[in-house]
N, C-alpha and C. Protein backbone atom coordinates (compact mmCIF):
# COMPACT_ATOMS: atom_id res chain seq x y z
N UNK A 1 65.84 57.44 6.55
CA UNK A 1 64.62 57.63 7.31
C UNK A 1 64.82 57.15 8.73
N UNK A 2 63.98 57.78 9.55
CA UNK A 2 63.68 57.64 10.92
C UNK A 2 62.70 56.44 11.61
N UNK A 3 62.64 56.35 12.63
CA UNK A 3 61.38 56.45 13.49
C UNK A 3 61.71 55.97 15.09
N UNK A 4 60.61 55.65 15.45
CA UNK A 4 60.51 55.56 16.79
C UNK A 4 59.46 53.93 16.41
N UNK A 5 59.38 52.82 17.45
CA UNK A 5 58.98 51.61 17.73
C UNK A 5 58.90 51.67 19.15
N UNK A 6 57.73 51.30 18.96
CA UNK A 6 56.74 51.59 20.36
C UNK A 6 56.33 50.09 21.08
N UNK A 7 57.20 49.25 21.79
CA UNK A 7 56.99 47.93 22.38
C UNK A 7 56.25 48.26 23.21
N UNK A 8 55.43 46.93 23.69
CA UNK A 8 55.01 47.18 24.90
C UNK A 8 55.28 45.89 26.13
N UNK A 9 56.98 45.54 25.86
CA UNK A 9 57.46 45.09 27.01
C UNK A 9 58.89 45.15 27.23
N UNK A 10 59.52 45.40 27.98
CA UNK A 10 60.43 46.05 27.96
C UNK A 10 61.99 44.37 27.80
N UNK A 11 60.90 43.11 27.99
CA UNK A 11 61.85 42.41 26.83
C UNK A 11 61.85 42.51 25.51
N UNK A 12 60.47 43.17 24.89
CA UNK A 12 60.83 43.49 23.13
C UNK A 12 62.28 44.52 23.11
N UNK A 13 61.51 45.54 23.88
CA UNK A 13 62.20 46.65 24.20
C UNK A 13 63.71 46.15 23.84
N UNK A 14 64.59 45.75 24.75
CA UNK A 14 65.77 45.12 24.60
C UNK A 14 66.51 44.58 23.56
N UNK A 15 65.65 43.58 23.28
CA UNK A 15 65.71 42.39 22.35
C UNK A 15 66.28 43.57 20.93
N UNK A 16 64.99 44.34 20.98
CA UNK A 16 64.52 45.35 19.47
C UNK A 16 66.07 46.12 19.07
N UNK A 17 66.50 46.22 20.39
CA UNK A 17 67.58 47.33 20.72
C UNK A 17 68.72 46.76 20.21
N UNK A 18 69.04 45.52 20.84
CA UNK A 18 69.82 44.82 20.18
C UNK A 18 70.05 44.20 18.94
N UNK A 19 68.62 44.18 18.28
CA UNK A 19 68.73 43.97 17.21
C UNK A 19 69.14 44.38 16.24
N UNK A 20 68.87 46.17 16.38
CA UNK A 20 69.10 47.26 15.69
C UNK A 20 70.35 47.73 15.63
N UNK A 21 71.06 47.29 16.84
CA UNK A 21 72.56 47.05 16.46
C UNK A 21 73.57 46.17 16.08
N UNK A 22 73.16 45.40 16.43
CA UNK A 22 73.70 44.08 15.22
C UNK A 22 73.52 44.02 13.88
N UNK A 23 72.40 44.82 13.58
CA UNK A 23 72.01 45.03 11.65
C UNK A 23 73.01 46.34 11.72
N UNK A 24 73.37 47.31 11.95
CA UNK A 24 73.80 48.58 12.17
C UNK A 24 72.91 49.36 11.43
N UNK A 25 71.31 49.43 12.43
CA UNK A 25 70.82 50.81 11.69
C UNK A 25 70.15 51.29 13.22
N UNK A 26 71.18 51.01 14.28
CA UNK A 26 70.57 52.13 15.88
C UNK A 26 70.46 53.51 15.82
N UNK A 27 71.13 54.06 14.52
CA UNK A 27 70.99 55.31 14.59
C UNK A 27 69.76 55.68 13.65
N UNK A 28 68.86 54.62 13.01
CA UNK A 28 67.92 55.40 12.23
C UNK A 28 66.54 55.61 12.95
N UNK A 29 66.79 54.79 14.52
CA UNK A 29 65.52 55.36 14.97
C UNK A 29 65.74 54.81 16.66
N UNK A 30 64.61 55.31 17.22
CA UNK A 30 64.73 54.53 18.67
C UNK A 30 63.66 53.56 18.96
N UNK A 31 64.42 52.92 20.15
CA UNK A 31 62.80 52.47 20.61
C UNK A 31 62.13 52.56 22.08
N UNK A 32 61.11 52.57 22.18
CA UNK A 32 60.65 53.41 23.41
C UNK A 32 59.33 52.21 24.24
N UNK A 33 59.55 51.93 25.57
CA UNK A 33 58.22 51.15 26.03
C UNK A 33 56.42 51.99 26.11
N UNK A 34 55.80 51.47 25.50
CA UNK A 34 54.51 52.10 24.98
C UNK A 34 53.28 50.89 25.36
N UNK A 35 52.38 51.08 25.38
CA UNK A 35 51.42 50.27 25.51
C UNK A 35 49.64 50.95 25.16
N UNK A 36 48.94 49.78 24.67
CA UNK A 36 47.59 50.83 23.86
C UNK A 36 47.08 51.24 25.17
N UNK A 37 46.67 52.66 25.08
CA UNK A 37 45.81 53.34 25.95
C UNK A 37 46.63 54.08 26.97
N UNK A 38 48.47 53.77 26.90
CA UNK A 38 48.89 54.53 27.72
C UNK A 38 49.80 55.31 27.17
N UNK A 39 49.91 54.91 25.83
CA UNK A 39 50.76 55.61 24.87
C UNK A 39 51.89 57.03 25.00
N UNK A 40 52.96 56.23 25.49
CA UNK A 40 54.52 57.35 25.47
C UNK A 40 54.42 58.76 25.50
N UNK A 41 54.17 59.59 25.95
CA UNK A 41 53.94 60.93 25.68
C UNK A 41 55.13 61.07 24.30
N UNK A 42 56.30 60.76 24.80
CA UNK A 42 57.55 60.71 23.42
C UNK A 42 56.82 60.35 22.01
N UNK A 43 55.75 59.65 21.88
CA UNK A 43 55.31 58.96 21.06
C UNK A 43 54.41 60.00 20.44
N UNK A 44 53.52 60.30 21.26
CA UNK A 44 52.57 61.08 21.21
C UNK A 44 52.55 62.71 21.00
N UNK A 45 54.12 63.01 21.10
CA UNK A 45 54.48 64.26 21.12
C UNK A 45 54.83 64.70 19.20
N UNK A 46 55.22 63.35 18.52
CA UNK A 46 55.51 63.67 17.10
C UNK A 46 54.79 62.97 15.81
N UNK A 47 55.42 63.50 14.91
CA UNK A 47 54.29 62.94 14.02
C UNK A 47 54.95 62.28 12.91
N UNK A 48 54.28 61.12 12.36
CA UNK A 48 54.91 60.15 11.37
C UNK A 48 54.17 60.34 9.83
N UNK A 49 54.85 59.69 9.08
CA UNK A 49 54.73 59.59 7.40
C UNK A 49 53.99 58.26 7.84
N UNK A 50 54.19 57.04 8.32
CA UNK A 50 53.67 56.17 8.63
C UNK A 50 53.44 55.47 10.03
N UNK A 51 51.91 55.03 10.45
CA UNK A 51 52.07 54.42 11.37
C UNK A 51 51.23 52.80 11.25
N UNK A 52 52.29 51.60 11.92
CA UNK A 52 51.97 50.36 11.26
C UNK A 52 51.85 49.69 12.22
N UNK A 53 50.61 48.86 12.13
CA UNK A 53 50.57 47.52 14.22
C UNK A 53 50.38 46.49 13.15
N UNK A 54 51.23 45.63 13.52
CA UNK A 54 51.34 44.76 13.18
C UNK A 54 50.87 43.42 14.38
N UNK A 55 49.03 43.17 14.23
CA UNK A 55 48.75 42.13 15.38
C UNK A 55 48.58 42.61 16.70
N UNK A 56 49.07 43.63 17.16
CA UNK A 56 48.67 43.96 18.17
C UNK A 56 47.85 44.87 18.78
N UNK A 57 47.06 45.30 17.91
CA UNK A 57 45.80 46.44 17.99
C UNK A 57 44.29 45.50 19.32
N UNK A 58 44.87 44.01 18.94
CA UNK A 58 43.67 43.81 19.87
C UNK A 58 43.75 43.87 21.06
N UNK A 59 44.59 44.22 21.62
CA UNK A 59 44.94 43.84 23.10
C UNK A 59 44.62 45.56 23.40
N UNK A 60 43.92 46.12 22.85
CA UNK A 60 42.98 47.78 22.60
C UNK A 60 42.12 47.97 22.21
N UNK A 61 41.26 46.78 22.01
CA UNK A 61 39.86 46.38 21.25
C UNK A 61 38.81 47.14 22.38
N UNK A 62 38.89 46.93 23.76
CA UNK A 62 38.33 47.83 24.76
C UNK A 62 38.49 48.98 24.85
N UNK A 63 39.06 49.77 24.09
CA UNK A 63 39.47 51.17 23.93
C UNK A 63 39.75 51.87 22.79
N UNK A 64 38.76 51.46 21.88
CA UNK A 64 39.25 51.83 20.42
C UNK A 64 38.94 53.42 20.05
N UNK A 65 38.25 54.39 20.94
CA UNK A 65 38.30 55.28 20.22
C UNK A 65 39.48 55.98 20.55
N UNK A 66 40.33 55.81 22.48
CA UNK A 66 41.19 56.12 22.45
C UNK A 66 42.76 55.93 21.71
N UNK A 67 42.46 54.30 21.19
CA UNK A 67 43.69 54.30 20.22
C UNK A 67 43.56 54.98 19.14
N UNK A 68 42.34 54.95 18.37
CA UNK A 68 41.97 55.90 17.55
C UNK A 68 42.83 57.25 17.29
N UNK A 69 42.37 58.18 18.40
CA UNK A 69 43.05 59.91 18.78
C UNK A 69 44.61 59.45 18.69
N UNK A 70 44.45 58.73 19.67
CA UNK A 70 46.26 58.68 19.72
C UNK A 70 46.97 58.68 18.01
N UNK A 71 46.35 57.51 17.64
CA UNK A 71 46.88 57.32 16.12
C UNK A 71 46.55 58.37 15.51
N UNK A 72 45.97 59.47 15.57
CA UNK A 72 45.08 60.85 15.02
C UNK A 72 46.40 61.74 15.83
N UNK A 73 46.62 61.69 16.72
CA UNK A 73 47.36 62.68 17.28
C UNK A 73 49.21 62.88 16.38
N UNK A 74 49.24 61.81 16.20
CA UNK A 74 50.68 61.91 15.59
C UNK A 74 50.97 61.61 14.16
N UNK A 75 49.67 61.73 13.82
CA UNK A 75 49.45 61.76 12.10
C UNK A 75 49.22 63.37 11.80
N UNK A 76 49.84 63.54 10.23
CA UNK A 76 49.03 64.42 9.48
C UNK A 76 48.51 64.63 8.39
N UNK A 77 47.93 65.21 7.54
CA UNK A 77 47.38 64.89 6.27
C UNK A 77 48.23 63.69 5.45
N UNK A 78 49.28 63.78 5.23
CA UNK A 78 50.35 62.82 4.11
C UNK A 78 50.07 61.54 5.12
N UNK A 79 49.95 61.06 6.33
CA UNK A 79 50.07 59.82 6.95
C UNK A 79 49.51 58.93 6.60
N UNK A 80 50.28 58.01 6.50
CA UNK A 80 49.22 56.68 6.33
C UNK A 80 49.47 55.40 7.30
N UNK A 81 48.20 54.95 7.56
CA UNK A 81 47.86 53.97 8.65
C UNK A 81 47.48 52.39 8.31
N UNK A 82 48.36 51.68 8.72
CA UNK A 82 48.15 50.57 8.35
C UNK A 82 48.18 49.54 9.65
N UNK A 83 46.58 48.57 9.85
CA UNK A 83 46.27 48.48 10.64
C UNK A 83 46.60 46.38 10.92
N UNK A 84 46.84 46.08 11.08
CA UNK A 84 46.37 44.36 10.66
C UNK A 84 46.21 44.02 12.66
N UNK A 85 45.15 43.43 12.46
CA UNK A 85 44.22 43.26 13.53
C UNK A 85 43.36 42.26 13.26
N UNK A 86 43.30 41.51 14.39
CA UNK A 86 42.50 40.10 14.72
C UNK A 86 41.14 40.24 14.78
N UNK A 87 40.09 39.77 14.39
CA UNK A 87 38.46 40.25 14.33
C UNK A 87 37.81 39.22 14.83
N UNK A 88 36.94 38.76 15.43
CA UNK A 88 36.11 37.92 16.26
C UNK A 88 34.59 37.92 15.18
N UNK A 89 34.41 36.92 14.63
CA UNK A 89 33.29 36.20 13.45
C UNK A 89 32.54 35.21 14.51
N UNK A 90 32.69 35.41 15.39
CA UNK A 90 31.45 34.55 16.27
C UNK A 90 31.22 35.46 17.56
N UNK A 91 30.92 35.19 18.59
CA UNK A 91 30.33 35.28 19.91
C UNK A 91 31.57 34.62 20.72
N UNK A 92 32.07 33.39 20.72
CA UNK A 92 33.14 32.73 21.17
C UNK A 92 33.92 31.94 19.88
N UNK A 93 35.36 32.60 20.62
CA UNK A 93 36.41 32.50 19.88
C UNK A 93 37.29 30.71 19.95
N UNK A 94 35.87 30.37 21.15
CA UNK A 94 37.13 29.26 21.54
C UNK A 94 38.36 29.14 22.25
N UNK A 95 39.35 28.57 22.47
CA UNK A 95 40.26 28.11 23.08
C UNK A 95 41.43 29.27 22.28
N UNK A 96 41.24 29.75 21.37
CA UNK A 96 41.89 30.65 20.84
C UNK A 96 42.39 31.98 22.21
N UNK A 97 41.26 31.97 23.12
CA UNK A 97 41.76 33.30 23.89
C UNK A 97 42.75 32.34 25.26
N UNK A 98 42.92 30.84 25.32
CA UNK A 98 43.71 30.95 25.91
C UNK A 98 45.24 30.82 25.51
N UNK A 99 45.72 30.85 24.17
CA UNK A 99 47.04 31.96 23.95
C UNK A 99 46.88 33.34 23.94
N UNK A 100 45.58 34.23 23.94
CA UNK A 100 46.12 35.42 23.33
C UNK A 100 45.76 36.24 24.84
N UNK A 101 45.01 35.53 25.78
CA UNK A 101 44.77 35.75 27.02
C UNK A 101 44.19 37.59 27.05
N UNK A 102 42.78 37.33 26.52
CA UNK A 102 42.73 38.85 26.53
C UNK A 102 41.28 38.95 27.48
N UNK A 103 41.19 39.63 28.60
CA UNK A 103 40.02 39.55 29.33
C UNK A 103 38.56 39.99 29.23
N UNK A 104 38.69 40.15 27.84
CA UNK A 104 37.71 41.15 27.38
C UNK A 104 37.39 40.35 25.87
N UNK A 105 36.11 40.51 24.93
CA UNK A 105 35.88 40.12 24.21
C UNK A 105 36.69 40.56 23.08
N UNK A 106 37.21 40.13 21.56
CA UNK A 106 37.55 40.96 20.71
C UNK A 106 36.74 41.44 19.82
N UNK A 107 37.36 42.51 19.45
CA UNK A 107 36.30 43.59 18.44
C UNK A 107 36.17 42.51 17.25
N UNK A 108 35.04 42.93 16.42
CA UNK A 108 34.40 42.37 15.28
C UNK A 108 34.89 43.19 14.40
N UNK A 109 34.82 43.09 13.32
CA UNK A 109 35.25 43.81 11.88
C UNK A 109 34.33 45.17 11.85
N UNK A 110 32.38 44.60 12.32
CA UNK A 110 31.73 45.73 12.33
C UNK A 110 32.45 46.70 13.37
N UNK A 111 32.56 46.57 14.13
CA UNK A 111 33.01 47.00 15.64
C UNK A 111 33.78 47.93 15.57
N UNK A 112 34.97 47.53 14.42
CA UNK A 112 36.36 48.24 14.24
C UNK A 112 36.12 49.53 13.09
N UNK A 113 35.65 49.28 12.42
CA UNK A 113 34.93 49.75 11.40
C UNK A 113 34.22 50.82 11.91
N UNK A 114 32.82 50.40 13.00
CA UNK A 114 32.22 51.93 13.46
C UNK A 114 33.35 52.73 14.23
N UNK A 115 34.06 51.83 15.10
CA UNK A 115 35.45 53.23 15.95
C UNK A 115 35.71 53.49 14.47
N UNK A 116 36.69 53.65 13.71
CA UNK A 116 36.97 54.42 13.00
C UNK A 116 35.85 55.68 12.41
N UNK A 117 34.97 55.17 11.80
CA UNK A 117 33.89 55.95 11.78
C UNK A 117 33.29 57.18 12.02
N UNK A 118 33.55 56.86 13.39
CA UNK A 118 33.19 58.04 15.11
C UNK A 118 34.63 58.79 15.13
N UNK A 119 36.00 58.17 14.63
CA UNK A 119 37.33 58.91 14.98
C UNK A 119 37.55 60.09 14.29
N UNK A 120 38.80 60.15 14.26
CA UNK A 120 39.16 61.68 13.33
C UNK A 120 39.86 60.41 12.11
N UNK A 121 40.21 59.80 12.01
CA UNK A 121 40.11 58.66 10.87
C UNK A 121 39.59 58.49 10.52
N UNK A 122 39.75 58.18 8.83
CA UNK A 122 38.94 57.72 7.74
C UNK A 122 39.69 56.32 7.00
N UNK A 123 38.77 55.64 6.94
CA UNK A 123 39.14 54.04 6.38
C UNK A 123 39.52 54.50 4.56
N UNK A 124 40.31 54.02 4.39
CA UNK A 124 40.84 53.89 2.40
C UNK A 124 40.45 52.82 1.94
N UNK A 125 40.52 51.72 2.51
CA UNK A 125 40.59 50.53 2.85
C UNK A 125 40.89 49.44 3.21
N UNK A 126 40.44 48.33 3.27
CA UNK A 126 41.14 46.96 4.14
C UNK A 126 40.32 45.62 3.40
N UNK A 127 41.50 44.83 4.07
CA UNK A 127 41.29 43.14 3.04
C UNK A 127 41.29 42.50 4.75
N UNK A 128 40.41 41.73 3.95
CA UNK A 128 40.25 39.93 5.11
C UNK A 128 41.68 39.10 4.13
N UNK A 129 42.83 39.38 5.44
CA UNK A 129 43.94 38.73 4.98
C UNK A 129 44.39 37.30 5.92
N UNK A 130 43.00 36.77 6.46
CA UNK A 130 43.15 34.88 6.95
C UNK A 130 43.74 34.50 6.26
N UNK A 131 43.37 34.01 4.80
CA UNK A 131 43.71 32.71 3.73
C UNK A 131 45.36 33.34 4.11
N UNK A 132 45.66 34.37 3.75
CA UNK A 132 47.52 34.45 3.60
C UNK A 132 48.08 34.38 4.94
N UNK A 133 47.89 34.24 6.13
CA UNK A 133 48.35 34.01 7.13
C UNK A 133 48.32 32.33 7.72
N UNK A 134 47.37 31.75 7.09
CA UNK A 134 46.73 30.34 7.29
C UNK A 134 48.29 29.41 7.36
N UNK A 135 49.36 29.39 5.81
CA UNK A 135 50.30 28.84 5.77
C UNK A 135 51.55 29.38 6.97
N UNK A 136 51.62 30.37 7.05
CA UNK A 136 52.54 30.97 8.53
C UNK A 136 52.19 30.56 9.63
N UNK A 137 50.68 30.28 9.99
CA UNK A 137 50.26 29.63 11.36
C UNK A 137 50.43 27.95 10.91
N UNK A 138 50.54 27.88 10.16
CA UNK A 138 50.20 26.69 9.97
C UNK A 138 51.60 25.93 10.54
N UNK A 139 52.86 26.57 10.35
CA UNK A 139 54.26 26.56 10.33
C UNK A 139 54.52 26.57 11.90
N UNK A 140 53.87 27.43 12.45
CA UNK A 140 54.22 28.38 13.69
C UNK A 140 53.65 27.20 14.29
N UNK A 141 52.44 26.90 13.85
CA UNK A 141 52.17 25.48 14.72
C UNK A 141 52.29 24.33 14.92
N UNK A 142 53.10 23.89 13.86
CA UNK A 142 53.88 23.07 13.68
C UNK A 142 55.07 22.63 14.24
N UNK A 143 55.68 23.88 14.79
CA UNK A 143 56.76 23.76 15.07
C UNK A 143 56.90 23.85 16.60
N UNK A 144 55.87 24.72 16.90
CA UNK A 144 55.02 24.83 18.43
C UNK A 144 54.81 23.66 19.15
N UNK A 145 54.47 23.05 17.96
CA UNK A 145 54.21 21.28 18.94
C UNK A 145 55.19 20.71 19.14
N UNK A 146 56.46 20.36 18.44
CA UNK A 146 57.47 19.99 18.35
C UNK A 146 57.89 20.50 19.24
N UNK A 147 58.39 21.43 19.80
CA UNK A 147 58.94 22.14 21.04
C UNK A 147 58.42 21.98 22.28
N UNK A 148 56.55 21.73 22.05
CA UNK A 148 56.13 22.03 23.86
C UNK A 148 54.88 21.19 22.97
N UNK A 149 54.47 19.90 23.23
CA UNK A 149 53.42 18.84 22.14
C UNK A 149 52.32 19.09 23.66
N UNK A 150 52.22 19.03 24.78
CA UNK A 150 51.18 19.11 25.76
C UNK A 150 50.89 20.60 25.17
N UNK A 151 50.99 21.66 24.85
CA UNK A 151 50.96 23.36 24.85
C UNK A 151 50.52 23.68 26.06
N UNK A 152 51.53 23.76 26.90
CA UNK A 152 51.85 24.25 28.15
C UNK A 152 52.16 25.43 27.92
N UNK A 153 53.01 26.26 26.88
CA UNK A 153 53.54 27.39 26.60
C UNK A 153 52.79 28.23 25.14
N UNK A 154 53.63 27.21 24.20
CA UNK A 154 53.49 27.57 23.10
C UNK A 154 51.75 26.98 22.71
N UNK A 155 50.84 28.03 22.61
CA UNK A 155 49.76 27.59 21.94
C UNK A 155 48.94 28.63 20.73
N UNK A 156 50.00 28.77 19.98
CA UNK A 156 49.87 29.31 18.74
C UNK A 156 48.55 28.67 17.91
N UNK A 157 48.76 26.88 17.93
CA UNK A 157 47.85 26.10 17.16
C UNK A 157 46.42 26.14 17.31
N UNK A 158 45.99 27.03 18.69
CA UNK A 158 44.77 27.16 19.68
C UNK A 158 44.14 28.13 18.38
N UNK A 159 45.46 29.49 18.33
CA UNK A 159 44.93 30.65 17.78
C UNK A 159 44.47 29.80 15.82
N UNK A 160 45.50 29.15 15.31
CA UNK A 160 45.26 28.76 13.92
C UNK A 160 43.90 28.01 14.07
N UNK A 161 43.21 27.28 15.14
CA UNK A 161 42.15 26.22 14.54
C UNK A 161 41.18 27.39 14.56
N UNK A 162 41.10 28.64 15.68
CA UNK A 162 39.82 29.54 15.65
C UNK A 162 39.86 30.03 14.28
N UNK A 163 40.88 30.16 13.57
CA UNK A 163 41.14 31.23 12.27
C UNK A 163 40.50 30.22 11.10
N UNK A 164 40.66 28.91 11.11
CA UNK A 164 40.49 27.43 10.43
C UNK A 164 39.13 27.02 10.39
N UNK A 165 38.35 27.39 11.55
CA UNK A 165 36.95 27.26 12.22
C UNK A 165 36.19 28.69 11.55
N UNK A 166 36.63 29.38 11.37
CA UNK A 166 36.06 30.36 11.02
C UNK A 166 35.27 31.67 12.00
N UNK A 167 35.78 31.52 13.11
CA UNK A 167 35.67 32.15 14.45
C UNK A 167 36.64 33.19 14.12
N UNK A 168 37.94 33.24 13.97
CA UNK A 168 38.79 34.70 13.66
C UNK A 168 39.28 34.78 12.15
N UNK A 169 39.27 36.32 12.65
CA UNK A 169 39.63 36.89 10.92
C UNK A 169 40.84 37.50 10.97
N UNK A 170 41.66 38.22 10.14
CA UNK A 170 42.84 38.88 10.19
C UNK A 170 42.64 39.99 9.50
N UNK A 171 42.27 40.94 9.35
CA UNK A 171 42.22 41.83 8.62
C UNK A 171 43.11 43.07 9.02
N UNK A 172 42.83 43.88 7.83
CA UNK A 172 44.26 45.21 7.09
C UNK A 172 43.27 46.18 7.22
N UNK A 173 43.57 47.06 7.70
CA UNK A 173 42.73 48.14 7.53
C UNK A 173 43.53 49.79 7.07
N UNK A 174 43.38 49.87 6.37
CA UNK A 174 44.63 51.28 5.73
C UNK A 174 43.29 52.45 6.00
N UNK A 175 44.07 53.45 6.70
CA UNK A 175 43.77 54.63 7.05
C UNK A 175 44.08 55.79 7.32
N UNK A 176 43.58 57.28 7.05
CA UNK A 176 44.27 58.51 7.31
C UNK A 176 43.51 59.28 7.57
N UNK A 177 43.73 60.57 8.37
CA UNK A 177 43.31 61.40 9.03
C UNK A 177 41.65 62.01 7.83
N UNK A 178 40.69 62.48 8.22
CA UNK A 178 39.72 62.92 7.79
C UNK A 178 40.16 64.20 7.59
């Protein structure tokens, strides 16, 4: 199998590249710089068996019906969409947005839920997957302090207390074309 991986910085970009050749599988796919809302025409030109964001759907929370189409555009009936995305359970997230530095509020679960709704997507369904991420942040922040204890850099632990507080959610959202 194939695909294409759609970074959106051209140090993933690199990094990804190199990675893929050190495992030796550069020839099972490429990777291309992409970003939500400006999405690769390369990207946008073909169509997948699967398409998967892993965490980074919010930094498109201001533009969800256009990520929407896009994800509609390179799907077809057989596709399936698998979404995991950060959800906002309060009004303020707290100190949480200064790691994830997003200038704009994040979408709510309702929020995400009506874009799909309104899209050419249809929800299958999705889980509130906090509790299983709780022990991975928990790690990530752990180790975050140890490295940079003022969080000058690393402030992963910002994002775990909003998730801990009950201010963010993590949720899965599996979906395919209507």
């Amino acid at each position: 199998s194939s695909g294409i991986n759609a970074e959106y910085g051209p140090a993933y970009l690199e990094e990804a590249t190199k990675t893929a050749a050190r495992l030796g599988v550069a020839d099972k796919g490429k990777f291309v710089y992409s970003a939500w809302g400006a999405l690769a025409e390369e990207v946008k030109q073909q169509q997948f068996t699967h398409i998967i964001t892993l965490g980074s759907m919010l930094y498109g929370h201001q533009i969800l019906d256009k990520v929407f189409e896009d994800m509609a555009l390179c799907s077809t009936s057989k596709t399936k969409i698998f979404i995991w995305d950060f959800a906002r359970n309060t009004p303020d997230i707290g100190k949480a947005n200064i790691h994830l530095k997003i200038p704009y509020a994040i979408a709510t679960k309702k929020d995400v839920l009506s874009a799909i709704e309104k899209s050419r997507l249809k929800l299958t369904d999705f889980e509130d997957f906090t509790r299983y991420i709780l022990p991975g942040y928990k790690i990530i922040s752990e180790e975050s302090a140890k490295r940079d204890p003022k969080m000058e850099v690393l402030k992963f632990g910002l994002v775990r207390e909003a998730f801990l507080e009950g201010k963010l959610a993590y949720i899965i959202y599996f979906c395919e074309l209507k």
